[in-house]
C-alpha atoms as a PDB file:
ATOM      1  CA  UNK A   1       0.000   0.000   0.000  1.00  0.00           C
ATOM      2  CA  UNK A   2       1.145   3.580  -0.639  1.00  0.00           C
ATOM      3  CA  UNK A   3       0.167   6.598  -0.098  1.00  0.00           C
ATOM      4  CA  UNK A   4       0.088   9.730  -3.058  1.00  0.00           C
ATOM      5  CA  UNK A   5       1.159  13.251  -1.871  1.00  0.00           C
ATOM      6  CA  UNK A   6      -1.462  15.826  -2.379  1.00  0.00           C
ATOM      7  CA  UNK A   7       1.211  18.209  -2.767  1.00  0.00           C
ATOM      8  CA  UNK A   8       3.744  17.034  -5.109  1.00  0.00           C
ATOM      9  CA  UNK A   9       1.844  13.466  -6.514  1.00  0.00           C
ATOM     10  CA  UNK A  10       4.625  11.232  -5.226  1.00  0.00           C
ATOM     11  CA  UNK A  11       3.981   7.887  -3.392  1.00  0.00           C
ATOM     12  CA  UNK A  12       5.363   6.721  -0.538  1.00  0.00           C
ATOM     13  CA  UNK A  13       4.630   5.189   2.821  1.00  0.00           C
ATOM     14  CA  UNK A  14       5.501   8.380   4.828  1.00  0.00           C
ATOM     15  CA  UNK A  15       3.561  10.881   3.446  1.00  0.00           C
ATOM     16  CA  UNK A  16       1.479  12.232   6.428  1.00  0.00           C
ATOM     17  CA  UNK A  17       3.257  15.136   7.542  1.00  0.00           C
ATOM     18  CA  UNK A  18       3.328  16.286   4.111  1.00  0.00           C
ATOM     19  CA  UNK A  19      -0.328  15.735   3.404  1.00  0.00           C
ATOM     20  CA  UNK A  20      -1.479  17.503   6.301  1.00  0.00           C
ATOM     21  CA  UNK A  21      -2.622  15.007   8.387  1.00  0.00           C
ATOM     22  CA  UNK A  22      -0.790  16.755  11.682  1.00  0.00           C
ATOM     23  CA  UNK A  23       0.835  19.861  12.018  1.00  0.00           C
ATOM     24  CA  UNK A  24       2.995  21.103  15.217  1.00  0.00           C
ATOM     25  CA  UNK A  25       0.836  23.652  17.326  1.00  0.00           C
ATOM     26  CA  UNK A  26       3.516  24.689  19.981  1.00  0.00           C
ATOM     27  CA  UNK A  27       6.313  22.938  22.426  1.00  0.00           C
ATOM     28  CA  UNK A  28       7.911  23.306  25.524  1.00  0.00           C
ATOM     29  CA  UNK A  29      11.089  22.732  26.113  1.00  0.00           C
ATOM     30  CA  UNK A  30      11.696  22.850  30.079  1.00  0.00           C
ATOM     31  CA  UNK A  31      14.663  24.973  31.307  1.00  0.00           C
ATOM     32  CA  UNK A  32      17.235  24.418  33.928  1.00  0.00           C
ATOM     33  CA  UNK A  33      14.861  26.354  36.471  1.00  0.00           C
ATOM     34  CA  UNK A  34      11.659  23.602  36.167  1.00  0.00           C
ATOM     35  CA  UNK A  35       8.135  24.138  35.572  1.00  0.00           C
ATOM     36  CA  UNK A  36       5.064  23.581  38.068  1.00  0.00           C
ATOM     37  CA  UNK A  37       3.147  23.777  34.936  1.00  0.00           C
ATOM     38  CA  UNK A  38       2.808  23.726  31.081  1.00  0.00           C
ATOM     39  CA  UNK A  39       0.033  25.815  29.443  1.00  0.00           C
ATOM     40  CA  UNK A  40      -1.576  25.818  25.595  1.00  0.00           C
ATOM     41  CA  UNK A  41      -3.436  28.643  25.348  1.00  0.00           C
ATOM     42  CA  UNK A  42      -5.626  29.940  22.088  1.00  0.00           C
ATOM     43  CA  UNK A  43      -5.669  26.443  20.652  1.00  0.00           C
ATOM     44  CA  UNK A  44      -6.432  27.150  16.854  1.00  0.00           C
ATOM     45  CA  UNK A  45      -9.839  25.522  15.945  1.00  0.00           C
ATOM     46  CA  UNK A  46      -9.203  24.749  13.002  1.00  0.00           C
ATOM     47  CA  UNK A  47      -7.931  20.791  12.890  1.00  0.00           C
ATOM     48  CA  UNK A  48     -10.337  17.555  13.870  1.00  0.00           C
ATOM     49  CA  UNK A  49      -8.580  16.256  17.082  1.00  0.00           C
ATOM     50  CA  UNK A  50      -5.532  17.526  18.846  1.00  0.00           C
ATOM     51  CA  UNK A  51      -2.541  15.109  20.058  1.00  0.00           C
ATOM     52  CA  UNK A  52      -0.060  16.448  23.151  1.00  0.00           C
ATOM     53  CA  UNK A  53       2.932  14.145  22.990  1.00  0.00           C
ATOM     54  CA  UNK A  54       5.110  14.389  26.516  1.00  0.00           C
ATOM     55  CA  UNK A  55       8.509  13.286  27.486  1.00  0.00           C
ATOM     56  CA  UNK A  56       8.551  14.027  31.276  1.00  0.00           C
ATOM     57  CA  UNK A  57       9.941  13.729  34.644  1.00  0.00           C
ATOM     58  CA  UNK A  58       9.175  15.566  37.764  1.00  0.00           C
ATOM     59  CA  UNK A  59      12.459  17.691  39.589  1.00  0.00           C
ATOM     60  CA  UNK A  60      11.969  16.012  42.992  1.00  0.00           C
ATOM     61  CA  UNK A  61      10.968  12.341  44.360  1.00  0.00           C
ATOM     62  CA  UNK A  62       7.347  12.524  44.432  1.00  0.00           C
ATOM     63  CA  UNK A  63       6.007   8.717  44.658  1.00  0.00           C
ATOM     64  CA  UNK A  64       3.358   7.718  42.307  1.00  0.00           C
ATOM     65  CA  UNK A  65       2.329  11.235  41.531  1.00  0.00           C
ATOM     66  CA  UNK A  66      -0.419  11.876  38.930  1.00  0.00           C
ATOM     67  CA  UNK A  67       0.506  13.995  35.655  1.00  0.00           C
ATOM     68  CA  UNK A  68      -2.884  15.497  34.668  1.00  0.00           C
ATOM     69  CA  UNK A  69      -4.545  17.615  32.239  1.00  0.00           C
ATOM     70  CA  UNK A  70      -7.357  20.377  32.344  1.00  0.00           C
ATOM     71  CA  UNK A  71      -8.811  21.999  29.721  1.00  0.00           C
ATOM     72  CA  UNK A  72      -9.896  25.945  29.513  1.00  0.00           C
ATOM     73  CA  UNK A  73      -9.254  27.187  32.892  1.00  0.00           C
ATOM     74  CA  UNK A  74     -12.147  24.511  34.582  1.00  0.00           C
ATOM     75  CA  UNK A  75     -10.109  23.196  37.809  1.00  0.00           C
ATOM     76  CA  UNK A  76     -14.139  21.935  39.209  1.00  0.00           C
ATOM     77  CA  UNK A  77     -14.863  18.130  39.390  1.00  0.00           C
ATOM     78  CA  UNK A  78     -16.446  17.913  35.863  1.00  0.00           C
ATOM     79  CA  UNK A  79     -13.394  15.146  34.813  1.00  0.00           C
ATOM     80  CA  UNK A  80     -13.332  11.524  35.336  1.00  0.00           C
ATOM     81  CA  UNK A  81     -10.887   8.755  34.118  1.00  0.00           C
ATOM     82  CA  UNK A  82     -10.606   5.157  33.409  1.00  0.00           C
ATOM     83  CA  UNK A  83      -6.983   3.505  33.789  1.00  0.00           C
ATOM     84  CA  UNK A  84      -5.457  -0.063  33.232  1.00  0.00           C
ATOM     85  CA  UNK A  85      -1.778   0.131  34.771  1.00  0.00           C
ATOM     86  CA  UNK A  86       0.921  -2.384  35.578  1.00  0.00           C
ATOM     87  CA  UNK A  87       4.434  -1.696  36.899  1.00  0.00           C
ATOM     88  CA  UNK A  88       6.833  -4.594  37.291  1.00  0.00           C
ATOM     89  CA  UNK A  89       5.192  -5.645  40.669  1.00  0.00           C
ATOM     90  CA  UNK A  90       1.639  -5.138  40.537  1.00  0.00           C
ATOM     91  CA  UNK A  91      -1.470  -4.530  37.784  1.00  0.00           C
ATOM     92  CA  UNK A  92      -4.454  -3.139  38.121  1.00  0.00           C
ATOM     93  CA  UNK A  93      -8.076  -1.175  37.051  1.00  0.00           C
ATOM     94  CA  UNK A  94      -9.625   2.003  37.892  1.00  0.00           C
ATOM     95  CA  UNK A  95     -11.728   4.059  37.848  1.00  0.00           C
ATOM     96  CA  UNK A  96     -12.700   7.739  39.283  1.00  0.00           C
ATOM     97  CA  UNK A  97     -15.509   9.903  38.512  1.00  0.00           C
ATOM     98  CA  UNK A  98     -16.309  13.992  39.522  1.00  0.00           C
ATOM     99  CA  UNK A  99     -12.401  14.759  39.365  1.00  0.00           C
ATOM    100  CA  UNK A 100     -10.768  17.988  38.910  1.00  0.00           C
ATOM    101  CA  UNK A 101      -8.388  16.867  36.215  1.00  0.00           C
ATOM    102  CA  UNK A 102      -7.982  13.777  33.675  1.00  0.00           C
ATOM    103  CA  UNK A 103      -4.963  11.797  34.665  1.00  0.00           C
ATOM    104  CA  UNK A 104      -2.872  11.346  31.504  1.00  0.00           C
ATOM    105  CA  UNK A 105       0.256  10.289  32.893  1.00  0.00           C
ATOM    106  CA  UNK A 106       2.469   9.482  36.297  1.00  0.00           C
ATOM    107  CA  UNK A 107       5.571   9.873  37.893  1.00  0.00           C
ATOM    108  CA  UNK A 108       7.246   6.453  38.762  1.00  0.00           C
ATOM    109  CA  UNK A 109       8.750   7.919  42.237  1.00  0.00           C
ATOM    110  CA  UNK A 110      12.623   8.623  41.200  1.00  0.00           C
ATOM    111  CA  UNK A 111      13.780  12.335  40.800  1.00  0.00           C
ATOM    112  CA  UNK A 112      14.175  13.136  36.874  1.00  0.00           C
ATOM    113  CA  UNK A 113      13.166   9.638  36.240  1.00  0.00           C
ATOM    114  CA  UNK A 114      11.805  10.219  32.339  1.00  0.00           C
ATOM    115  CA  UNK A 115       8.536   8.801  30.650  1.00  0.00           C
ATOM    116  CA  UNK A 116       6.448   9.375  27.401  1.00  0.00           C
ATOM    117  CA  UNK A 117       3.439   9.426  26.683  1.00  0.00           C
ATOM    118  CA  UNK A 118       0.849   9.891  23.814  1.00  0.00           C
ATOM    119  CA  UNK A 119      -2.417  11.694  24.691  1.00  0.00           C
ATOM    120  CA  UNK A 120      -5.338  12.135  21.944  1.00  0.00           C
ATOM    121  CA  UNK A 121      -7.889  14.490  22.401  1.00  0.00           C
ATOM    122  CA  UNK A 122     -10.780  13.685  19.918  1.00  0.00           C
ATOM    123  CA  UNK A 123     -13.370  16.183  18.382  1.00  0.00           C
ATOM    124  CA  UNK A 124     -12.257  19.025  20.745  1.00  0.00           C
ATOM    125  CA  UNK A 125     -13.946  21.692  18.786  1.00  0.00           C
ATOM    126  CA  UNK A 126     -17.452  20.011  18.646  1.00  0.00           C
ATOM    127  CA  UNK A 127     -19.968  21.672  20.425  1.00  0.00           C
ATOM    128  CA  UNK A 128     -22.386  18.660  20.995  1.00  0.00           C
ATOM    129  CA  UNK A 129     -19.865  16.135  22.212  1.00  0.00           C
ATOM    130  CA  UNK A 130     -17.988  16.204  25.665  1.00  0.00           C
ATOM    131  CA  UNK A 131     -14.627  16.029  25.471  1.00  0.00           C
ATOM    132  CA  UNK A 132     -12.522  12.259  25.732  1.00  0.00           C
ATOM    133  CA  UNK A 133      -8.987  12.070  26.035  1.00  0.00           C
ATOM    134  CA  UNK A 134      -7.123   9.062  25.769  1.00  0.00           C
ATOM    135  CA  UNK A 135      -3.439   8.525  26.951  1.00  0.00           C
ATOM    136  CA  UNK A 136      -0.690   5.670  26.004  1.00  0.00           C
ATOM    137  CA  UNK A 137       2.102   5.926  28.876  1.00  0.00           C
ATOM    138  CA  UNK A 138       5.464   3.910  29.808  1.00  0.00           C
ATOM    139  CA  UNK A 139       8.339   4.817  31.852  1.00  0.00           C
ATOM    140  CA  UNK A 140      11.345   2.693  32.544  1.00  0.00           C
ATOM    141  CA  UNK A 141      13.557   2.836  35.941  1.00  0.00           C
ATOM    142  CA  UNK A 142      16.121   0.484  35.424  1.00  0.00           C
ATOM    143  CA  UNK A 143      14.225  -2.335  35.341  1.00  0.00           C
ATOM    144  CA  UNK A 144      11.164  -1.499  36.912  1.00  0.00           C
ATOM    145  CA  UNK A 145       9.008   0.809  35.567  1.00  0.00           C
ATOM    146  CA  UNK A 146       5.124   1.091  35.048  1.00  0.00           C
ATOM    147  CA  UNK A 147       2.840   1.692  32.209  1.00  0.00           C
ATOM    148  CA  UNK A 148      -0.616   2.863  31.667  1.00  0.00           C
ATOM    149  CA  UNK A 149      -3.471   2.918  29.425  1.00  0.00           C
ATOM    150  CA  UNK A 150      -6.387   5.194  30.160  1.00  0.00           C
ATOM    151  CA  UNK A 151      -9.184   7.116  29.226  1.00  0.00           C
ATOM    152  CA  UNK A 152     -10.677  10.455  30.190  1.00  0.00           C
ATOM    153  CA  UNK A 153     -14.233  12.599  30.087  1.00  0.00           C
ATOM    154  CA  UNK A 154     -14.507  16.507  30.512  1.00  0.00           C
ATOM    155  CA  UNK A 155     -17.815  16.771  30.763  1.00  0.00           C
ATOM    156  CA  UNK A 156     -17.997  20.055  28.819  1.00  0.00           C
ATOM    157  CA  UNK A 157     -19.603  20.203  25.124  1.00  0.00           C
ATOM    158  CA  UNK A 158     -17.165  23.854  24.960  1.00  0.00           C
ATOM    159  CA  UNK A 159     -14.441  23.574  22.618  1.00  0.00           C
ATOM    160  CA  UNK A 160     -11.475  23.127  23.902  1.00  0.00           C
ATOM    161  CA  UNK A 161      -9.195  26.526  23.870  1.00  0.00           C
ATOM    162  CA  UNK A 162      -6.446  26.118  26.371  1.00  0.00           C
ATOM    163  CA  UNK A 163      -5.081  23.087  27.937  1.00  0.00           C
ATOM    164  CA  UNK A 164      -2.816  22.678  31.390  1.00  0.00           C
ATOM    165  CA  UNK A 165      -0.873  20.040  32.320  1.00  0.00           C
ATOM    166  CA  UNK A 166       0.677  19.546  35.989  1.00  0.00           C
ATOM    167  CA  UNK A 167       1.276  17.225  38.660  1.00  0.00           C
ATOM    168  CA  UNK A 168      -2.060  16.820  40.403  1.00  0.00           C
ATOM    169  CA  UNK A 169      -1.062  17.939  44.062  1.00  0.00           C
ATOM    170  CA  UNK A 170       1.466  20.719  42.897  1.00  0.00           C
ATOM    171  CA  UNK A 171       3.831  19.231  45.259  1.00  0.00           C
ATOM    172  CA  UNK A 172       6.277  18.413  41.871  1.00  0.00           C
ATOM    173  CA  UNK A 173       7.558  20.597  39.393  1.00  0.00           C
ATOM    174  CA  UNK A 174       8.806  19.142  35.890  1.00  0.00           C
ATOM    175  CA  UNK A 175      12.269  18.420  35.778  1.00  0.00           C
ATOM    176  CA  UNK A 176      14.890  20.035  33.332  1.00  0.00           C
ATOM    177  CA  UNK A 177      14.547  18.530  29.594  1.00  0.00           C
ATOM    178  CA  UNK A 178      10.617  17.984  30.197  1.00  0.00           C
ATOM    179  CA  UNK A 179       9.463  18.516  26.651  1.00  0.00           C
ATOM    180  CA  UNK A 180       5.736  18.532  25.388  1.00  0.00           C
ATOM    181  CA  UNK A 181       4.499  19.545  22.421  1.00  0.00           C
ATOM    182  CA  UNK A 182       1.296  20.005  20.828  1.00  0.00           C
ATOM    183  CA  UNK A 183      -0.467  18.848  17.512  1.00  0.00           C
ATOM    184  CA  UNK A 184      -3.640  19.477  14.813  1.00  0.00           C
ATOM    185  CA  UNK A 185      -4.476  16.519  13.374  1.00  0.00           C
ATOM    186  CA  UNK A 186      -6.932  17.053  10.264  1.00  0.00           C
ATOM    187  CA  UNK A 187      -9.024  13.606  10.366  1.00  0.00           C
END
């Protein structure tokens, strides 16, 4: 299978940037200093769905800390999330309604212990859906590490402008080298 370049009528299998199918929004690039947040703010509306894509680690040891995400300034309990996790000890489900945030990623307890993760936000300009987000994690620390799969609701039919992402209690600040970046995708 190929694909044909709108552009230039060449085929080839890696044609998507060049057909449009996702354009870079904005990035962050963390600085020596840290960051107790990262903020998107006057989203254009003009793409289908939006992707953030995160390499992260928090400055200090916070254990199992939450790396969540809130959309437009709302910081009341209109989130929820579903989450399947495993680490190299332990597995589990979840699942937690009338939050103030969607949980997209985590912290695996190390300082400046990195992880990724790939977070989709679907349909965020349609004003007669809420809002679902859904996250791919992993983070290795030496050996041990933890992963995650999970899903999240804003329960909002607004379109999504601005997005914030932070650990949940404050108590951690991303490290140095934190980078996340932001995406249109066209459909």
């Amino acid at each position: 299978m190929s694909i044909t370049s709108a552009k230039t009528g060449s085929t080839s299998l890696s044609l998507a940037l060049e057909n449009n199918f996702m354009e870079p929004i904005a990035s962050t690039l963390v600085g020596a200093g840290g960051a107790n947040a990262v903020i998107f703010n006057d989203i254009p509306q003009t793409y289908k769905h939006l992707q953030v894509r995160l390499t992260c680690a928090l400055a200090s040891a916070v254990y199992d800390a939450d790396i969540v995400m809130q959309f437009n300034g709302d910081y009341a309990n209109s989130y929820s999330k579903h989450r399947i996790y495993g680490s190299g000890s332990s597995v589990g489900v979840d699942y937690s309604g009338t939050l103030n945030y969607m949980q997209i990623a985590r912290s695996g307890g190390a300082a400046s212990v990195f992880g990724a993760a790939i977070i989709d936000i679907l349909d965020y300009t349609n004003t007669n859906k809420t809002k679902v987000v859904r996250s791919f994690f992993g983070q290795d620390s030496n050996g041990s590490g933890y992963m995650m799969i999970s899903s999240g609701l804003w329960n909002n039919t607004s379109p999504v402008t601005a997005i914030r992402i932070n650990e949940a209690n404050f108590t951690g600040s991303f490290a140095q080298h934190t980078r996340i970046s932001l995406y249109g995708m066209k459909g």
